[in-house]
Protein backbone atom coordinates (compact mmCIF):
# COMPACT_ATOMS: atom_id res chain seq x y z
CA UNK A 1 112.32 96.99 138.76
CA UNK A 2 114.35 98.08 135.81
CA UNK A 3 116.87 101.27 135.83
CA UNK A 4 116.60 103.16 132.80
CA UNK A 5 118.54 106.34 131.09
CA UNK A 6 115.15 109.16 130.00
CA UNK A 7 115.71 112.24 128.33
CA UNK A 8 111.72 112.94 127.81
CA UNK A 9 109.55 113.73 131.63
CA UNK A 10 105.95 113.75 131.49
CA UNK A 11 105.60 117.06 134.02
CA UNK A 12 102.68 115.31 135.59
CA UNK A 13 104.92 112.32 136.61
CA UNK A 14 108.04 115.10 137.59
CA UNK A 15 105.61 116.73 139.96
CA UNK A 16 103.67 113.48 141.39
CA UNK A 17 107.42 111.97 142.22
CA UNK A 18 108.98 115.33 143.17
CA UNK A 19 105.47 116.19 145.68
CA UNK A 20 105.93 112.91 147.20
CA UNK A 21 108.82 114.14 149.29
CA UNK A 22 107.75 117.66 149.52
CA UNK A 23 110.59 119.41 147.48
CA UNK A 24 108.62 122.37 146.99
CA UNK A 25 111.54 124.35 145.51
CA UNK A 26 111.35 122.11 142.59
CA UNK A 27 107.29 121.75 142.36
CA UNK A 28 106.52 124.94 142.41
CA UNK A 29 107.14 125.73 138.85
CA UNK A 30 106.92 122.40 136.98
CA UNK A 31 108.11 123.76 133.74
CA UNK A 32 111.36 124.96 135.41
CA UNK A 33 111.42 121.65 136.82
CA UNK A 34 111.18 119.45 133.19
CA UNK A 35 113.96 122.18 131.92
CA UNK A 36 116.54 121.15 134.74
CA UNK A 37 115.82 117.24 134.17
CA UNK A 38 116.18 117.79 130.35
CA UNK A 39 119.67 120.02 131.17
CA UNK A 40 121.10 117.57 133.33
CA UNK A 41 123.83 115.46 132.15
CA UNK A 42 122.10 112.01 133.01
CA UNK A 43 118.65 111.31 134.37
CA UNK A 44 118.04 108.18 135.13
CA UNK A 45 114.57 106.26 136.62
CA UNK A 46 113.56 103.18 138.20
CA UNK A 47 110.44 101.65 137.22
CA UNK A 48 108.35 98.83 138.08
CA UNK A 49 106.98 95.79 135.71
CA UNK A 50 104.35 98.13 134.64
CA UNK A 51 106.05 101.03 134.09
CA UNK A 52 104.87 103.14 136.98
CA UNK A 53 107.95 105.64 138.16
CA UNK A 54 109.31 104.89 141.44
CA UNK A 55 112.38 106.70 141.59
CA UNK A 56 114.59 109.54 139.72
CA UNK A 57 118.57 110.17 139.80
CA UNK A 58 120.19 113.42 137.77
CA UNK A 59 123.84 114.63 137.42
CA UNK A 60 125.65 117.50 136.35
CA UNK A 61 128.51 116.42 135.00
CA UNK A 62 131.52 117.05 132.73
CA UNK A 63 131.70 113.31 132.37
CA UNK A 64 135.65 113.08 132.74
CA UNK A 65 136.76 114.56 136.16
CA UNK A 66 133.87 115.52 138.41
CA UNK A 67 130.22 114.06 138.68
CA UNK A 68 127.69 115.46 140.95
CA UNK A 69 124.66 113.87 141.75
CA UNK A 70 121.97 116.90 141.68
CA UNK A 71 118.86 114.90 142.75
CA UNK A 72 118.39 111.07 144.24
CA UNK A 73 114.55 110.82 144.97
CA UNK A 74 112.41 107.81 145.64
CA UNK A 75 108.85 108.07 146.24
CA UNK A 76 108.54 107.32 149.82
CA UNK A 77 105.67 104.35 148.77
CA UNK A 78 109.13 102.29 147.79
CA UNK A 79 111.11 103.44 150.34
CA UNK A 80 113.46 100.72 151.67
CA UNK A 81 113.20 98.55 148.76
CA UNK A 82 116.57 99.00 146.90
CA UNK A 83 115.16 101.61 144.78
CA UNK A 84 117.98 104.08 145.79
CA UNK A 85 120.57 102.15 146.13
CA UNK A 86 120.09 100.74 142.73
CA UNK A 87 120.05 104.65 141.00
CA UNK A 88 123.09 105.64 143.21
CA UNK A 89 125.10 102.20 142.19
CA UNK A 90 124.17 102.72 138.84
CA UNK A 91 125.80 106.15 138.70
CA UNK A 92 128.66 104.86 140.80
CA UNK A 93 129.59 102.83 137.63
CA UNK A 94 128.58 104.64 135.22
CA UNK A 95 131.00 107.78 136.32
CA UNK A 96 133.65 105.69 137.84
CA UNK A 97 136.41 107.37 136.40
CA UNK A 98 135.80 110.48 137.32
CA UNK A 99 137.93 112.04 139.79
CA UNK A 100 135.32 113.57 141.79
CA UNK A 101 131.98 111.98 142.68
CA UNK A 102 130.19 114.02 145.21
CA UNK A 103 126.49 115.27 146.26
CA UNK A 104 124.65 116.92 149.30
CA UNK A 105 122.16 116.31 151.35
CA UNK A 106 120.30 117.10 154.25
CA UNK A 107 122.05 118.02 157.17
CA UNK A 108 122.35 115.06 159.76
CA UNK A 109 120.35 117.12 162.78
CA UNK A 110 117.35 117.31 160.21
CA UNK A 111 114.15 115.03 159.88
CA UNK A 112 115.71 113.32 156.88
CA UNK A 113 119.53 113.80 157.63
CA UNK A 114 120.33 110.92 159.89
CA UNK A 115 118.76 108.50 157.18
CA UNK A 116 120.44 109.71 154.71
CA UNK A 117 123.45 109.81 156.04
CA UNK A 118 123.10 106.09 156.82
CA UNK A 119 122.51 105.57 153.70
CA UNK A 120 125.32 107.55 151.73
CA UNK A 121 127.22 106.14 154.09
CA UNK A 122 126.28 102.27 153.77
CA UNK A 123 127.54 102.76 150.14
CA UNK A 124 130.87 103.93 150.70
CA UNK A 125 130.19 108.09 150.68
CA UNK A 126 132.32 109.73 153.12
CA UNK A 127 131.25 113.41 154.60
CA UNK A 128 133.67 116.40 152.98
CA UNK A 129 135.82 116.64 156.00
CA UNK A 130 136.62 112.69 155.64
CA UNK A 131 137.96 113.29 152.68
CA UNK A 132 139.98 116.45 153.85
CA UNK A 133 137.67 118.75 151.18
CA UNK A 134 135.01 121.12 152.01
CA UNK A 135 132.08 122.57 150.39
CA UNK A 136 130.64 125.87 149.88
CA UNK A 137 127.70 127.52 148.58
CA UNK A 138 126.09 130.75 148.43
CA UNK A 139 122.23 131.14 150.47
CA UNK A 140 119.28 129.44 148.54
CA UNK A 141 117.19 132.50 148.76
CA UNK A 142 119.38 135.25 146.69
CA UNK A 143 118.73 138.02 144.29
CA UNK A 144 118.47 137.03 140.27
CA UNK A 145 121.24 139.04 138.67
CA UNK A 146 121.17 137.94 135.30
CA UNK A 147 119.60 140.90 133.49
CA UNK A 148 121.40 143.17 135.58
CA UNK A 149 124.64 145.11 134.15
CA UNK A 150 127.97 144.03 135.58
């Protein structure tokens, strides 16, 4: 497995990776999909001997105080294999002096939560209220209000 920086996503790869653990808010428009990877401030895959993607990291960053890691996904074929831990320790150096290093996830009581927890966790990721913070965010499901007047 080799971890590589990619600025170019083939959309059929995007959507085979992105299907694989059913985030249908990102594989329902591929094209909106490619444009986040290519506006992201890092993407960075694993792939195998051959080539074949196994796994995807992004960040939004402004690469000198804060780093957020927008998307960690591993096709669940190479779950439990190292393939996320080597994307996530590969960003954990490459943005280790930034101040803030942060990303979300699933909430614990969900089907995925508890396992990812465990496994943010079992690299050193403490929740927000461990580290006296907190997080906000406004609902997934709001009105686009770009082309409307202010």
């Amino acid at each position: 497995m080799f971890v590589a920086e990619e600025g170019v996503f083939d959309p059929a790869e995007m959507l085979n990776l992105y299907d694989s653990v059913g985030w249908e808010g990102y594989t329902s428009d591929v094209d909106k999909l490619c444009r986040g990877l290519v506006n992201s401030h890092l993407v960075i895959t694993a792939r195998d001997g051959s080539g074949t993607l196994l796994g995807l990291a992004r960040t939004v960053s402004d690469d000198e105080h804060i780093c957020y890691v927008q998307d960690v996904v591993v096709n669940p074929a190479n779950h439990r294999q190292g393939v996320g831990r080597a994307l996530v320790e590969h960003l954990m150096r490459r943005y280790s002096h930034c101040r803030f290093f942060l990303l979300s996830t699933d909430h614990e009581s969900s089907p995925e939560g508890k396992r990812n927890h465990a496994f943010y966790r079992s690299l050193g990721f403490l929740s927000y209220e461990e580290k006296e913070m907190a997080g906000f965010g406004l609902p997934r499901n709001r009105p686009d209000l770009r082309d409307t007047a202010p």
